[in-house]
Protein backbone atom coordinates (compact mmCIF):
# COMPACT_ATOMS: atom_id res chain seq x y z
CA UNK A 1 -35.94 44.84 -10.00
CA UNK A 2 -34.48 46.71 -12.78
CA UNK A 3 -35.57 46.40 -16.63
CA UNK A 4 -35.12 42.55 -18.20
CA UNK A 5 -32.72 42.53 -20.46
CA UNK A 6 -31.99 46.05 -20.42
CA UNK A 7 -27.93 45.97 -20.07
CA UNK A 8 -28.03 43.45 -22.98
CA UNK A 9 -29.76 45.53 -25.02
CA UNK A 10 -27.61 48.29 -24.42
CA UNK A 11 -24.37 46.77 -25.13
CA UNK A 12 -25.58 45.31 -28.42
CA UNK A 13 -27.37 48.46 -29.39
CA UNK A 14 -26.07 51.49 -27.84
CA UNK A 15 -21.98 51.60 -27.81
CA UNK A 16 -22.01 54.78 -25.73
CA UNK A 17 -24.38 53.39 -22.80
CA UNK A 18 -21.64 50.47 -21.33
CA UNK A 19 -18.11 51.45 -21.99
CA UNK A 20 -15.17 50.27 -19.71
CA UNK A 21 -13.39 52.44 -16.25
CA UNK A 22 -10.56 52.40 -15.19
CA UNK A 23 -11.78 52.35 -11.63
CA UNK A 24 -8.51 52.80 -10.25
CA UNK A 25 -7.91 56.21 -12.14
CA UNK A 26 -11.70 56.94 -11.01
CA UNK A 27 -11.20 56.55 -7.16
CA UNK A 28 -7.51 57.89 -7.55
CA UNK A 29 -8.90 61.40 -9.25
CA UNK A 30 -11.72 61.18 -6.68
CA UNK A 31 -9.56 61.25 -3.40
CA UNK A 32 -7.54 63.99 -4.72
CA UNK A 33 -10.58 66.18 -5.42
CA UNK A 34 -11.58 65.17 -1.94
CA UNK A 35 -14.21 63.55 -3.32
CA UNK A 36 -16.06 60.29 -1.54
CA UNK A 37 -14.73 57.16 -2.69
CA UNK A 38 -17.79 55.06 -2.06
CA UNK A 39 -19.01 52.80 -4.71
CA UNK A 40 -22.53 51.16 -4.44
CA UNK A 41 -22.69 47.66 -5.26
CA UNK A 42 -25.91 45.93 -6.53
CA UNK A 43 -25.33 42.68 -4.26
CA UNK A 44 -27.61 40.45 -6.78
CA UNK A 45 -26.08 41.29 -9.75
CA UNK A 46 -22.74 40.54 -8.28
CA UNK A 47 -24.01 36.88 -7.05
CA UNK A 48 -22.94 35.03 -10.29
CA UNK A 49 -19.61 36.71 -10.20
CA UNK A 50 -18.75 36.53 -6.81
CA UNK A 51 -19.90 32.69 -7.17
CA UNK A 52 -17.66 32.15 -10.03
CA UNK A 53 -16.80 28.49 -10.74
CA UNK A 54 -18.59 27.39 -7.41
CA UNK A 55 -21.11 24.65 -7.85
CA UNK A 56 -24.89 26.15 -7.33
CA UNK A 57 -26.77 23.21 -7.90
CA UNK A 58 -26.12 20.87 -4.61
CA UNK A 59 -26.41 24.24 -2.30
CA UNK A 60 -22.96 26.03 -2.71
CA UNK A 61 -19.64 26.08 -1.29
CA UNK A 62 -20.16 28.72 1.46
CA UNK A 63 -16.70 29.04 2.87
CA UNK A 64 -15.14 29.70 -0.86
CA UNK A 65 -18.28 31.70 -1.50
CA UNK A 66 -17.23 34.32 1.29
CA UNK A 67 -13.41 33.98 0.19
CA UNK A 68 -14.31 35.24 -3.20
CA UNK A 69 -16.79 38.18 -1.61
CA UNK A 70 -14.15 38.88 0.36
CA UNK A 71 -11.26 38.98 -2.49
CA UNK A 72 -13.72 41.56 -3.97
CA UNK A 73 -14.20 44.09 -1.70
CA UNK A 74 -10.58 44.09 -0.45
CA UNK A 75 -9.51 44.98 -4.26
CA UNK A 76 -11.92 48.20 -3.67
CA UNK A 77 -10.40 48.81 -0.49
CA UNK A 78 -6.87 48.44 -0.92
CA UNK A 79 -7.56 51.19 -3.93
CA UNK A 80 -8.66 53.36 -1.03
CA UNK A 81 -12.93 52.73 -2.28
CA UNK A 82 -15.06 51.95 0.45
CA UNK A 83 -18.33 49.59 -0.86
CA UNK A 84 -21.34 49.43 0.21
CA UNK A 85 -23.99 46.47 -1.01
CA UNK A 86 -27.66 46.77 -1.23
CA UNK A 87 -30.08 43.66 -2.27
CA UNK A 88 -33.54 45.15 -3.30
CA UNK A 89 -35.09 42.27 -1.28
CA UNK A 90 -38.19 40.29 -2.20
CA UNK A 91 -40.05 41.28 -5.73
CA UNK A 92 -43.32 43.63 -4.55
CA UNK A 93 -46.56 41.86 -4.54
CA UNK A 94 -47.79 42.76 -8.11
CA UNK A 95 -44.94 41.20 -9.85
CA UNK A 96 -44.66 37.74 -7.90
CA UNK A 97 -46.67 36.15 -10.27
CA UNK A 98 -44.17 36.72 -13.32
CA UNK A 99 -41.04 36.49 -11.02
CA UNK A 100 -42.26 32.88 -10.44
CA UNK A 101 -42.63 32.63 -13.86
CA UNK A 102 -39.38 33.25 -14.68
CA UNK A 103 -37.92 31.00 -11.47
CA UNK A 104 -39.89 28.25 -13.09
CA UNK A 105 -38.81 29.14 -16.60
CA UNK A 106 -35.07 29.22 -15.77
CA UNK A 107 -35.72 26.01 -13.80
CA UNK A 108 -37.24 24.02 -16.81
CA UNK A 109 -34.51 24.89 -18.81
CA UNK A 110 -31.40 23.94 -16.01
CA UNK A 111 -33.54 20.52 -15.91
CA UNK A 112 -33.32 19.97 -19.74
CA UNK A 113 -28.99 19.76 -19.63
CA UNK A 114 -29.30 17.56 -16.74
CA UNK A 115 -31.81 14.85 -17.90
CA UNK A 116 -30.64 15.46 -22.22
């Protein structure tokens, strides 16, 4: 678990934390310096993204689900990037209490739209 709010912060307050890549330019200059081309990918923080338009509510679409994963990692690849994804797994013991907090929290709200 990272910071809350952290990358918001940042790109309201700091302009020279989050800036845009070229990523293209970044693995091209890397293979010529013979450098790895292997890009981590946080696998939660991709979730919404990789969802995209996909319904989350009645359990997912799984097939399109794995079509969009799958569009995204072959744009790495066919750049020449291998990815690899890590999940941090299940929140440690001492912060369960406020990560169901939070579940519940984000619940209550998803409930409001659906019976306003």
């Amino acid at each position: 678990m990272g910071i809350r709010g952290m990358e918001t912060f940042l790109e309201k307050n700091d302009g020279t934390a989050c800036f845009p890549v070229n990523i293209q330019k970044l693995i091209e200059n890397a293979r010529r310096e013979g450098e790895s081309t292997t890009i981590v990918v946080d696998g939660m923080s991709c979730l919404r993204y990789m969802y995209g338009d996909l319904p989350w509510i009645p359990g997912g679409q799984v097939k399109e689900f794995v079509e969009n994963v799958q569009d995204f990692a072959m744009r790495f690849m066919s750049l020449g990037a291998e990815l690899v994804f890590y999940f941090d797994g299940p929140p440690a013991e001492v912060k369960i209490d406020e990560w169901k907090r939070r579940r519940l929290e984000t619940w209550r709200k998803s409930t409001i739209c659906w019976t306003s």
